[in-house]
Protein backbone atom coordinates (compact mmCIF):
# COMPACT_ATOMS: atom_id res chain seq x y z
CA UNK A 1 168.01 117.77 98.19
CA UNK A 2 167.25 114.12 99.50
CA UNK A 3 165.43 116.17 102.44
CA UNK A 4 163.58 118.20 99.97
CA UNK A 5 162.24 115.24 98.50
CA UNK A 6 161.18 113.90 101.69
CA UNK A 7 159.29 117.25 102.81
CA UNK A 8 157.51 117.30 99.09
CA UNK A 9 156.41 113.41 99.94
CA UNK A 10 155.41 114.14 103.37
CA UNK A 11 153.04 117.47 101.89
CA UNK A 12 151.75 115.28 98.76
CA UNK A 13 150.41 112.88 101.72
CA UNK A 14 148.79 115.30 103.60
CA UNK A 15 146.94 116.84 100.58
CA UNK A 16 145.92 113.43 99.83
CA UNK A 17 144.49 112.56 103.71
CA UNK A 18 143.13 116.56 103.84
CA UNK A 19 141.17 116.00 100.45
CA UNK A 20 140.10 112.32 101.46
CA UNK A 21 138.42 113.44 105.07
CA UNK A 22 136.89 116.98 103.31
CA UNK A 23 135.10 114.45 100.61
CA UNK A 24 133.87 112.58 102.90
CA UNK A 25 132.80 115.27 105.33
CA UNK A 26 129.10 116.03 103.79
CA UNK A 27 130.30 117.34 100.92
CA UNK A 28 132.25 120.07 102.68
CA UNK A 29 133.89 121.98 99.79
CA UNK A 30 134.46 125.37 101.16
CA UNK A 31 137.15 124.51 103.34
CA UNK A 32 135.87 127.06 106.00
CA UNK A 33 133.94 124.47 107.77
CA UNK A 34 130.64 125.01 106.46
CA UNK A 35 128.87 121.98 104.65
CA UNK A 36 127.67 122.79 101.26
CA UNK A 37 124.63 120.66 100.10
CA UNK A 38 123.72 120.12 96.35
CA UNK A 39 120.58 122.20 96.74
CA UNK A 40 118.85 125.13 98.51
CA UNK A 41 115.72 123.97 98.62
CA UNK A 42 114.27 124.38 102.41
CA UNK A 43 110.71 123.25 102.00
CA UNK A 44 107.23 123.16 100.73
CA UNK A 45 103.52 122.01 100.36
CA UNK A 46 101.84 121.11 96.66
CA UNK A 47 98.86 119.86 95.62
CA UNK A 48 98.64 117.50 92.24
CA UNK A 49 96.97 118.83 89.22
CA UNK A 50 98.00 115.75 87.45
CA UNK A 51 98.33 112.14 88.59
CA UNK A 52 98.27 109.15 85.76
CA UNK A 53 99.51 105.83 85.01
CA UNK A 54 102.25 105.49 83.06
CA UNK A 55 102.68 103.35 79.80
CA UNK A 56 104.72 100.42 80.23
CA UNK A 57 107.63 101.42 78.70
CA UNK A 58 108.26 104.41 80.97
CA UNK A 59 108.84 104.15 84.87
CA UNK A 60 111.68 103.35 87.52
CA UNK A 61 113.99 100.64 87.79
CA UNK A 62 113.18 99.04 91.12
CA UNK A 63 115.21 96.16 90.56
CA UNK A 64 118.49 97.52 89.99
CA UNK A 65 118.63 95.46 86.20
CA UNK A 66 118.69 98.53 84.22
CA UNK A 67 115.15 97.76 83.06
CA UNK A 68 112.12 99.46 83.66
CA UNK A 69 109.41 97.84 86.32
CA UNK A 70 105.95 98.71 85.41
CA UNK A 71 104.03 95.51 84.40
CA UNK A 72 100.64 97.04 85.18
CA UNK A 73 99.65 98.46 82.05
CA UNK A 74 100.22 95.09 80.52
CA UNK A 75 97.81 93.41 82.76
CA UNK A 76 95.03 95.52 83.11
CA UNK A 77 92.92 93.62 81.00
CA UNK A 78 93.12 90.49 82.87
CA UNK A 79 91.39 92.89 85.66
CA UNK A 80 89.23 94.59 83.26
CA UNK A 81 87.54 91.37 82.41
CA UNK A 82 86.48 90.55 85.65
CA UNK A 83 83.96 93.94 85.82
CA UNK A 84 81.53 95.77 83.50
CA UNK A 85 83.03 98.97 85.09
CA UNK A 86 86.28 100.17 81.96
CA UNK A 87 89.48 99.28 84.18
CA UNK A 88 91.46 99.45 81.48
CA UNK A 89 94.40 101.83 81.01
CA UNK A 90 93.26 104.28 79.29
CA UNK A 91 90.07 104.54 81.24
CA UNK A 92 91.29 104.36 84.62
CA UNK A 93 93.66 107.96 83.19
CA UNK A 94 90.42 109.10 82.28
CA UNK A 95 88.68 108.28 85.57
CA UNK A 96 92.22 109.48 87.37
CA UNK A 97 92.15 112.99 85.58
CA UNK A 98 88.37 113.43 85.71
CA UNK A 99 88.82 112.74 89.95
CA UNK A 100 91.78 115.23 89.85
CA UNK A 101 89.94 117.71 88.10
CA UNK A 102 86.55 117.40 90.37
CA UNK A 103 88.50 117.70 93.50
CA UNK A 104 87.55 114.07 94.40
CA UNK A 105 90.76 112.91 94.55
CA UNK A 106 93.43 114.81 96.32
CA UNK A 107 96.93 114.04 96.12
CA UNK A 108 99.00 116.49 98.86
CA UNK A 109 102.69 116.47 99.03
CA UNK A 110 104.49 118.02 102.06
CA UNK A 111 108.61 117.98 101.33
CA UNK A 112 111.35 119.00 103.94
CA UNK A 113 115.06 118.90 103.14
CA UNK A 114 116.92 119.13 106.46
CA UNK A 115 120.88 118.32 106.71
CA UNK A 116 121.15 116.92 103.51
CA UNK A 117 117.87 114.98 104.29
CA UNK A 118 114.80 115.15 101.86
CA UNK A 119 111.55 114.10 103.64
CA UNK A 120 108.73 113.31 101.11
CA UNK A 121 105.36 112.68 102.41
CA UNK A 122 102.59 111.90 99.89
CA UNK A 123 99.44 112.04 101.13
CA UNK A 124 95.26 111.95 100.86
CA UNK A 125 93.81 115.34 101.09
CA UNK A 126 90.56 116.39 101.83
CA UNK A 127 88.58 119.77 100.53
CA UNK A 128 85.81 121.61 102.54
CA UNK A 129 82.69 123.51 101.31
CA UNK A 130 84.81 126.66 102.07
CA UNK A 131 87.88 125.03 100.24
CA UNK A 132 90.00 124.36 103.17
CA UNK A 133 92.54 121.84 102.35
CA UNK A 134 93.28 119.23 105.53
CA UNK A 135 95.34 115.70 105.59
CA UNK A 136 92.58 112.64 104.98
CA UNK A 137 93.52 111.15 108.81
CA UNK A 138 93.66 107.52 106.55
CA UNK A 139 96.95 108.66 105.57
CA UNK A 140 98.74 108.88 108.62
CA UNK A 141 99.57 105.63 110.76
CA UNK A 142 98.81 105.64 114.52
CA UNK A 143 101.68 107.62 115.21
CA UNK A 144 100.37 110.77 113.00
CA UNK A 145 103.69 109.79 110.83
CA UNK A 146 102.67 109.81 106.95
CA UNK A 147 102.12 105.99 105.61
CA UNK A 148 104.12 107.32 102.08
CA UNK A 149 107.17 108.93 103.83
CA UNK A 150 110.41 108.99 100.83
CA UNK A 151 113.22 109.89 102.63
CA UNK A 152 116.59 110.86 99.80
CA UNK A 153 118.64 113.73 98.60
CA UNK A 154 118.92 116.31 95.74
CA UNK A 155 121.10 115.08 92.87
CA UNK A 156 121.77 118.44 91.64
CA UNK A 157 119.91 122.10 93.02
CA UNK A 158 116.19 120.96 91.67
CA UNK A 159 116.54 117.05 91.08
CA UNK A 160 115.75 114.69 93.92
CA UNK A 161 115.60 110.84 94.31
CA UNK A 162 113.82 109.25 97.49
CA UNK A 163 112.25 106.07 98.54
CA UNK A 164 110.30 103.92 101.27
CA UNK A 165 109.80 100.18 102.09
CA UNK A 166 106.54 100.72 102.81
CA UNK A 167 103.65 103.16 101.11
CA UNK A 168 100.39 103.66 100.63
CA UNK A 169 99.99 105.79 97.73
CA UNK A 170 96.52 107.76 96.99
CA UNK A 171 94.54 106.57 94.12
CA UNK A 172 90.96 106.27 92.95
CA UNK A 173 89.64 103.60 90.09
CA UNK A 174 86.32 104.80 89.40
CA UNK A 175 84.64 108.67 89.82
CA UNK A 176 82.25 108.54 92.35
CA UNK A 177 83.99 105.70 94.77
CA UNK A 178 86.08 106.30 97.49
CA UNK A 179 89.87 107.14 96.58
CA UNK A 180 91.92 104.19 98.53
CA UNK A 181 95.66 104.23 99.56
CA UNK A 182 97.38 101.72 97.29
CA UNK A 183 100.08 99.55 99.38
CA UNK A 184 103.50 99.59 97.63
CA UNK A 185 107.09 98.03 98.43
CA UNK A 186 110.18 99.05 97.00
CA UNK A 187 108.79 102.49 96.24
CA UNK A 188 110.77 105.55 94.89
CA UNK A 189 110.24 109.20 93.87
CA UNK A 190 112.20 110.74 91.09
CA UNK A 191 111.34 114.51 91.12
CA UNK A 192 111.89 117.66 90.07
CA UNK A 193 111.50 119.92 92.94
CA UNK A 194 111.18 123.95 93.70
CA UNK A 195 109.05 126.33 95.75
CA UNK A 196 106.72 126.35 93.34
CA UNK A 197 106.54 122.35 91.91
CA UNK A 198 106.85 119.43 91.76
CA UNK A 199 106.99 116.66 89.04
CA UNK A 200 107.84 113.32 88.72
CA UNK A 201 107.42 109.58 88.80
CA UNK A 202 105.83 107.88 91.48
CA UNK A 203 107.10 103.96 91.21
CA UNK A 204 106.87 100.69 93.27
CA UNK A 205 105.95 97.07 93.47
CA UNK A 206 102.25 96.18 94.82
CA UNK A 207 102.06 93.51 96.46
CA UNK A 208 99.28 90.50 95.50
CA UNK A 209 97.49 89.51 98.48
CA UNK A 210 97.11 93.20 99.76
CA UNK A 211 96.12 94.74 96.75
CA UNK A 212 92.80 91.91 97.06
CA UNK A 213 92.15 92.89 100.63
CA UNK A 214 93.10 96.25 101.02
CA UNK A 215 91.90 97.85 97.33
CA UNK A 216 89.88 95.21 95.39
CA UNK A 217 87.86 93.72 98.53
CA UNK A 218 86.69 97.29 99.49
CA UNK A 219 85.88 98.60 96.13
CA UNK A 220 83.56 95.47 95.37
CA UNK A 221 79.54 95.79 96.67
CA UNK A 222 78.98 94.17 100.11
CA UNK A 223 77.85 90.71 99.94
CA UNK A 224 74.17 91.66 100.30
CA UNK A 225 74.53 94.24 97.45
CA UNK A 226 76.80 91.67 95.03
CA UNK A 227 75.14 91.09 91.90
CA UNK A 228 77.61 88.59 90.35
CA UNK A 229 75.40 89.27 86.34
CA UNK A 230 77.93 92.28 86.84
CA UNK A 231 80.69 90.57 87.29
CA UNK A 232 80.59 87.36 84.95
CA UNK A 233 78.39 84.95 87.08
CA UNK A 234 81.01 85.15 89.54
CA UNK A 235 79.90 85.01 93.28
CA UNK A 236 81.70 87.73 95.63
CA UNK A 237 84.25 85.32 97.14
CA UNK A 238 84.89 82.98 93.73
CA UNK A 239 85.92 86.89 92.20
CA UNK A 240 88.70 88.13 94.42
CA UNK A 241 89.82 84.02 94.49
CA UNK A 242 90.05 84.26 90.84
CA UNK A 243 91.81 87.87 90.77
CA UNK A 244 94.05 86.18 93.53
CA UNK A 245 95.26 83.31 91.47
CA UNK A 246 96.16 85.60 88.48
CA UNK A 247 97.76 87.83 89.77
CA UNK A 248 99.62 85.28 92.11
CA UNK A 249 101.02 83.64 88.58
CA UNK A 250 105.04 84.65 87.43
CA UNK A 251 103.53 85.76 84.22
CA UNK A 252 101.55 87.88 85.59
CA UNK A 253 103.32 89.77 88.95
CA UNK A 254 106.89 90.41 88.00
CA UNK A 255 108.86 91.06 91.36
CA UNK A 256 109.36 88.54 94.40
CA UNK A 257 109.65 89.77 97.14
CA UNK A 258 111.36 88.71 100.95
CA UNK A 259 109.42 85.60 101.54
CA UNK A 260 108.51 84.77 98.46
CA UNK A 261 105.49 87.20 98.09
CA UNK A 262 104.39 87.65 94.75
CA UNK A 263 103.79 91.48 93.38
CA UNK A 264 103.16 93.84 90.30
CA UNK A 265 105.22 97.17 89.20
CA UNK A 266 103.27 99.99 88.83
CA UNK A 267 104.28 103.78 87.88
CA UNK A 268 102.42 106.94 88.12
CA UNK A 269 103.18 110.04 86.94
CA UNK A 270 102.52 113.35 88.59
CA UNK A 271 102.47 117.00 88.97
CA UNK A 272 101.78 119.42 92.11
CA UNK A 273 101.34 123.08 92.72
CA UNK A 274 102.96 125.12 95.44
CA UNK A 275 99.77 124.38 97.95
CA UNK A 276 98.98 125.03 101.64
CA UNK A 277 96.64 123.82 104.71
């Protein structure tokens, strides 16, 4: 019997190590070998039909409190103030679903699950006369590598989570000016994904001092165009110095980041269509 007892122990362990090292293995359930992945999804191309800002009290916790991050709402009107142009919330949805809708803003979305692996590329499109979609070259680094590439996994077969350090996420303030790559850190996608769409929450934390010189600098009249009547008296360079120092203050940009860099949450919500080009 006592040798029983030792055979039973010496089986109960071996369960124990087998089911360990198959949990572990990639989610290898099927004890054949094979690794079985929470989704099917293979891959696809979408373009948005939808892209706005999100109300304050819906986003992405970026910080890991269990709160949501997306100050920006709240502090549009500091911005706002600054311009006779309506950059407040609800006009910059307006001017963001109006751009959408006129094909002047382009949002493309190329997503690849490989391995486990779900690469999420957000990108700038571009439309010809003939209606050719094509990647705007601005959003690919030198490399030809997208400059908003999520990299994640599925949760479940159509819900996915992925994020990057670094984006630059397609966005345009005003109809008839340029659309602009917004620079985010911290950034995450929450989606849900199939062949056919894609919808979900776009979230991250902009950083100060390249939100003036990459979006606000560029959107503002050259110097010998700069009338400051239309913008409060305010010479070109006193503007983005007064922009700088409030958005610089704690009241104002809610995350720190490395280094002491000051920076605003932001969250946009989206949908796409099964696309191609």
């Amino acid at each position: 019997m006592q040798g029983m007892h030792h055979f039973l122990a010496l089986l109960f362990l071996a369960s124990c190590s087998k089911a360990v090292s198959e949990d572990t293995a990639n989610n290898d359930t099927s004890h054949t070998g094979e690794v079985v992945y929470p989704s099917d999804y293979d891959s696809g191309k979408y373009r948005s039909n939808t892209l706005a800002l999100l109300p304050a009290d819906q986003g992405l916790d970026l910080t890991g409190d269990g709160e949501i991050d997306n100050v920006l709402p709240a502090k549009l009107p500091l911005v706002n103030a600054f311009t006779s142009d309506d950059l407040s919330f609800e006009g910059l949805n307006i001017s963001l679903a109006a751009s959408v809708e006129d094909g002047s803003l382009i949002m493309l979305i190329d997503a690849k699950y490989t391995d486990g692996v779900l690469e999420y590329a957000v990108l700038l499109g571009e439309e010809d006369e003939a209606g050719t979609l094509s990647i705007d070259p601005v959003s690919l680094d030198d490399d030809g590598q997208p400059m908003a590439l999520f990299s994640g996994t599925f949760s479940d077969q159509t819900q996915a989570t992925a994020s990057a350090e670094d984006a630059g996420v397609p966005f345009q303030f005003m109809p008839g000016t340029d659309p602009v790559l917004i620079p985010m850190k911290m950034a995450r996608v929450e989606t849900t994904l199939d062949e056919n769409e894609t919808i979900g929450i776009l979230a991250g934390a902009i950083p100060v001092e390249a939100f003036i010189t990459e979006v606000v600098d560029p959107l503002l009249p050259p110097e010998e165009e700069y009338d400051p009547a239309e913008f409060n008296g305010l010479e070109r360079d006193e503007l983005l110095q007064q922009v700088r120092d409030i958005a610089n203050l704690d009241t104002v940009s809610d995350i720190e980041l490395e280094g002491g860099e000051r920076a605003f949450s932001a969250a946009l919500g989206f949908t796409a269509v099964q696309s191609t080009w």
